[in-house]
Protein backbone atom coordinates (compact mmCIF):
# COMPACT_ATOMS: atom_id res chain seq x y z
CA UNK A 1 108.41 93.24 85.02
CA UNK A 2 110.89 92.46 87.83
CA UNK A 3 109.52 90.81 90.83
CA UNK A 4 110.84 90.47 94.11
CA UNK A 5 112.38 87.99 95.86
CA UNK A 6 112.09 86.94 99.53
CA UNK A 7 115.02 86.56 101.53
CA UNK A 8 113.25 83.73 103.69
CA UNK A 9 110.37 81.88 102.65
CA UNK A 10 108.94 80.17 106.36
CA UNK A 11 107.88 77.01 106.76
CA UNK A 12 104.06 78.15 107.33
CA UNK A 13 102.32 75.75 105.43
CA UNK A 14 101.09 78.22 102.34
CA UNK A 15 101.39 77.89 98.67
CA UNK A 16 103.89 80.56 97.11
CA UNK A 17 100.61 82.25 95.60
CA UNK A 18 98.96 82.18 99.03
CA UNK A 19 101.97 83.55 100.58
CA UNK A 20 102.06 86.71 98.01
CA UNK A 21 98.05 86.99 97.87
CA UNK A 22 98.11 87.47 101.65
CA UNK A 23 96.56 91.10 102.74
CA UNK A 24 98.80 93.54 103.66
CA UNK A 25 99.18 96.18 106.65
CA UNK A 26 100.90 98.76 105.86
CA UNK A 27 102.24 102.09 107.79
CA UNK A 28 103.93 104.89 106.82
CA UNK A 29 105.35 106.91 109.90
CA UNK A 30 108.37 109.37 111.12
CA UNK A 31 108.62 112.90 110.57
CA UNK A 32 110.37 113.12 107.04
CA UNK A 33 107.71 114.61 103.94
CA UNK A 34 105.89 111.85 101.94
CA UNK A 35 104.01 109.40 104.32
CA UNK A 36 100.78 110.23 102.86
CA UNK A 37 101.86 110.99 99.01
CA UNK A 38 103.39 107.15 99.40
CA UNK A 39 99.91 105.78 100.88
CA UNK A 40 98.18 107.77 97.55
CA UNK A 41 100.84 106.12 94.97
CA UNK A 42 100.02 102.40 96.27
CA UNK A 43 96.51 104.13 96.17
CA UNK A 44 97.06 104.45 92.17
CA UNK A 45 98.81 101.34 91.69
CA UNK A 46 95.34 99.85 93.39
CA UNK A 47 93.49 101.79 90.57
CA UNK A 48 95.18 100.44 88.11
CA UNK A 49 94.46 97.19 89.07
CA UNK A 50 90.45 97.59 89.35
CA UNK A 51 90.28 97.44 93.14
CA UNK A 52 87.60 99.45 95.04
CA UNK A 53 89.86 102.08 97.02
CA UNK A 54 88.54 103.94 100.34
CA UNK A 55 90.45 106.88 101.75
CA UNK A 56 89.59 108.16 105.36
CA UNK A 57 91.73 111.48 105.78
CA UNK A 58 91.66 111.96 109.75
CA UNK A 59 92.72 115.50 111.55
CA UNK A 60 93.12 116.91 108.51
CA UNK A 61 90.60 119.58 107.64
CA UNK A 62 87.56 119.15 105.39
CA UNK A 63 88.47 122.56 103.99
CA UNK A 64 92.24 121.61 102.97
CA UNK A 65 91.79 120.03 98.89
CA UNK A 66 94.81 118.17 98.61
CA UNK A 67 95.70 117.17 94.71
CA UNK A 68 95.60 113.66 95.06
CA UNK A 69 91.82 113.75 96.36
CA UNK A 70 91.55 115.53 93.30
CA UNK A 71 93.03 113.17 90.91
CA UNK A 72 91.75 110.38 92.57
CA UNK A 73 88.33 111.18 92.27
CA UNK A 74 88.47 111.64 88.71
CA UNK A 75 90.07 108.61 87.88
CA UNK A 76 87.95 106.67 90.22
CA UNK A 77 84.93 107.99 88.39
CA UNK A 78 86.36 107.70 84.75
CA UNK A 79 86.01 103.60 84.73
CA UNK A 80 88.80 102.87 83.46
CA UNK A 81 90.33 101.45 87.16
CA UNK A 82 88.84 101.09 90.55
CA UNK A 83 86.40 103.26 91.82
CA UNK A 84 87.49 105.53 94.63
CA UNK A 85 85.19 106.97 97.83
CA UNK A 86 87.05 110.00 99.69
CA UNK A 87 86.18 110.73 103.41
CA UNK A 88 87.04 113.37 105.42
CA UNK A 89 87.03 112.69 109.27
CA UNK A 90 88.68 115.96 110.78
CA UNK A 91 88.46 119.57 110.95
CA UNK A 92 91.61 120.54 111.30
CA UNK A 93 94.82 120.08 113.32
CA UNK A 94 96.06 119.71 117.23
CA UNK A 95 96.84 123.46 117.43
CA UNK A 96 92.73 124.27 116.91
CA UNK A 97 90.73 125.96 119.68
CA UNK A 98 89.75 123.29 122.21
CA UNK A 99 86.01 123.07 121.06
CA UNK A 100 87.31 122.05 117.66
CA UNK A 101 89.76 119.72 118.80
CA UNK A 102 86.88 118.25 121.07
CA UNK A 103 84.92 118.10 117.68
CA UNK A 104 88.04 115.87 116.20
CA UNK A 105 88.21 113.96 118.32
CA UNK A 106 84.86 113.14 118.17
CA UNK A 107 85.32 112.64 114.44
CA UNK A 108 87.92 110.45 114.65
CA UNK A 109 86.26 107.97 116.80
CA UNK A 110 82.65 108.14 113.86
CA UNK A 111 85.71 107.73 111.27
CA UNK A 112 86.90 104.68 112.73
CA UNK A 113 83.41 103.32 113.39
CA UNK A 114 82.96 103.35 109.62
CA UNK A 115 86.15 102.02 108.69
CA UNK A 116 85.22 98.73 111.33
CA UNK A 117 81.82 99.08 109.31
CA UNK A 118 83.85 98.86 105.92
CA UNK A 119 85.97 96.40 107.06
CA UNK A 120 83.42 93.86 108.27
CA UNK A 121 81.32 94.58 104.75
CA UNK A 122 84.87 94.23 102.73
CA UNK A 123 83.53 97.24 101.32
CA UNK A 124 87.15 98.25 99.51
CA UNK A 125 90.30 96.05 98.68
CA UNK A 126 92.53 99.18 99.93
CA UNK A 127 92.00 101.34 102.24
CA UNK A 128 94.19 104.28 103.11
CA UNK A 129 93.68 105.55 106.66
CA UNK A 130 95.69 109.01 106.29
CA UNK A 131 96.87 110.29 109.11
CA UNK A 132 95.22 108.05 111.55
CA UNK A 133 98.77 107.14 113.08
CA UNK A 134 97.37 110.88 115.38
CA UNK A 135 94.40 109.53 116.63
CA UNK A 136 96.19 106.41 117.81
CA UNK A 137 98.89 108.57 119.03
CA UNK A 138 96.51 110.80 120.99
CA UNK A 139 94.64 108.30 122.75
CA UNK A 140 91.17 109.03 120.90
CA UNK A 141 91.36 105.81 119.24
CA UNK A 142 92.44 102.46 120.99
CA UNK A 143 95.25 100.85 119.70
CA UNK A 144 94.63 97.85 120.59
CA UNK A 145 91.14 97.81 119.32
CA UNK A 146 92.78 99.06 116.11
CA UNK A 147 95.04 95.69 115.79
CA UNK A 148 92.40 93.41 116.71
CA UNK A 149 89.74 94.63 114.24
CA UNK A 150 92.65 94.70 111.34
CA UNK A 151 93.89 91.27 112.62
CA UNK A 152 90.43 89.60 112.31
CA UNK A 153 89.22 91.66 109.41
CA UNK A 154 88.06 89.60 106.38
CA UNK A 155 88.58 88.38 103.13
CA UNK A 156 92.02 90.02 101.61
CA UNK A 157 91.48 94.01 102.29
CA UNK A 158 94.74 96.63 102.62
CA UNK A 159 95.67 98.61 104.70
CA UNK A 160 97.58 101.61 104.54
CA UNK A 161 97.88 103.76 107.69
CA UNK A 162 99.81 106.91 107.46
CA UNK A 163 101.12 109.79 110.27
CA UNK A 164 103.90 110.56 112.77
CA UNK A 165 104.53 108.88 115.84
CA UNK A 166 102.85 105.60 115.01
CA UNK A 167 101.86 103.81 118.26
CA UNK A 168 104.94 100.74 118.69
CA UNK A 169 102.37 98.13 118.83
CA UNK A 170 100.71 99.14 116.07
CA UNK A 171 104.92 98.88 114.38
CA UNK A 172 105.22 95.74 115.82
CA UNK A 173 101.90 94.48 114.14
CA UNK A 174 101.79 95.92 110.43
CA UNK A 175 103.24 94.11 107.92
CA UNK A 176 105.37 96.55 106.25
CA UNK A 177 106.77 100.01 108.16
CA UNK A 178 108.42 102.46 106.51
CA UNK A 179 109.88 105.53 108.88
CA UNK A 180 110.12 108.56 107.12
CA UNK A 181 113.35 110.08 107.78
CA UNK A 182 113.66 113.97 107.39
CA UNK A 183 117.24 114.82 106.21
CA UNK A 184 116.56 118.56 104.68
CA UNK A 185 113.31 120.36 104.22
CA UNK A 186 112.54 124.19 103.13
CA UNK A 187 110.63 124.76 105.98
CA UNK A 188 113.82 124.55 107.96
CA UNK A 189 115.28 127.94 106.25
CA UNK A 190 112.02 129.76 107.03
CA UNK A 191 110.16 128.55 103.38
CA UNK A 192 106.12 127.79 103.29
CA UNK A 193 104.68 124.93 102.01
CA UNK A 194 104.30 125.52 98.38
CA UNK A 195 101.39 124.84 95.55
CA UNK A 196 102.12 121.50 93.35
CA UNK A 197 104.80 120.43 96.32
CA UNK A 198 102.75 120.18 99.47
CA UNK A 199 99.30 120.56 97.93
């Protein structure tokens, strides 16, 4: 198997194997398809290697049954891998009724409560926070607050936080950004999402 290697290796005092063992912060942002199907393949490649996975889906609604939640469910509970807990923090998108956006905003906030809860427990060696890059975003969840917690958190947990318009500081923190850049998509020639493609 091919490994990487770094273009720089600083002068920080850590053993190669410290250096590579370190725990990761990861986003996935811009407004090109795949920020979240990305977050769930490093989700399966955490499977695969035994590690308790945690999945917070924020703003998106409890009703919407994505095919990776699916998936990931059954493999977590065939053990064989990692085991895998699924929560859903939203009830649907920024174009709701006011009441429900209220509502999800208020579920955002209990979502990130538990993920600080999770954190401090070291409850999961991944977590993906799906779509949480909104909340930040939106103002419903500090940013700031966000950093610190994942800056102190303990032991060697992952992080994977997905969505458009990730805040800059949040950018400037993470380990490893990836902006999703949209060059073509259906949807700009009129076509609906699509079974097996979107969901």
């Amino acid at each position: 198997m091919p490994q990487g290697q770094p273009s720089v290796v600083p002068d920080d005092g850590l053993t190669t194997r410290q250096r590579r063992n370190r725990p990761l912060v990861v986003v996935h942002t811009g407004i090109g398809k795949g920020k979240s199907t990305a977050a769930f393949g490093l989700a399966l490649r955490a499977w695969n290697q035994g590690w308790p996975i945690g999945v917070f889906q924020f703003v998106k609604s409890a009703k919407w049954k994505v095919g990776e939640e699916n998936a990931l469910r059954v493999l977590g509970a065939s053990g064989e891998g990692g085991s895998v807990d699924w929560h859903k923090m939203g009830e649907g998108w920024s174009w709701v009724q006011r009441d429900q956006q209220m509502d999800n905003e208020e579920k955002a906030r209990e979502g990130w409560e538990q993920v600080k809860r999770d954190l401090a427990a070291e409850t999961y060696k991944l977590y993906v926070l799906d779509e949480f890059a909104y909340p930040m975003h939106w103002g419903w969840v500090d940013t700031d607050e966000v950093i610190s917690v994942l800056r102190d958190r303990p032991g060697t947990q992952h992080v994977v936080i997905t969505g458009r318009n990730a805040p800059e500081k949040l950018v400037d923190f993470a380990d490893l950004v990836t902006d999703m850049f949209k060059v073509k998509h259906p949807m700009d020639v009129g076509q609906k999402g699509q079974r097996g493609i979107e969901w």
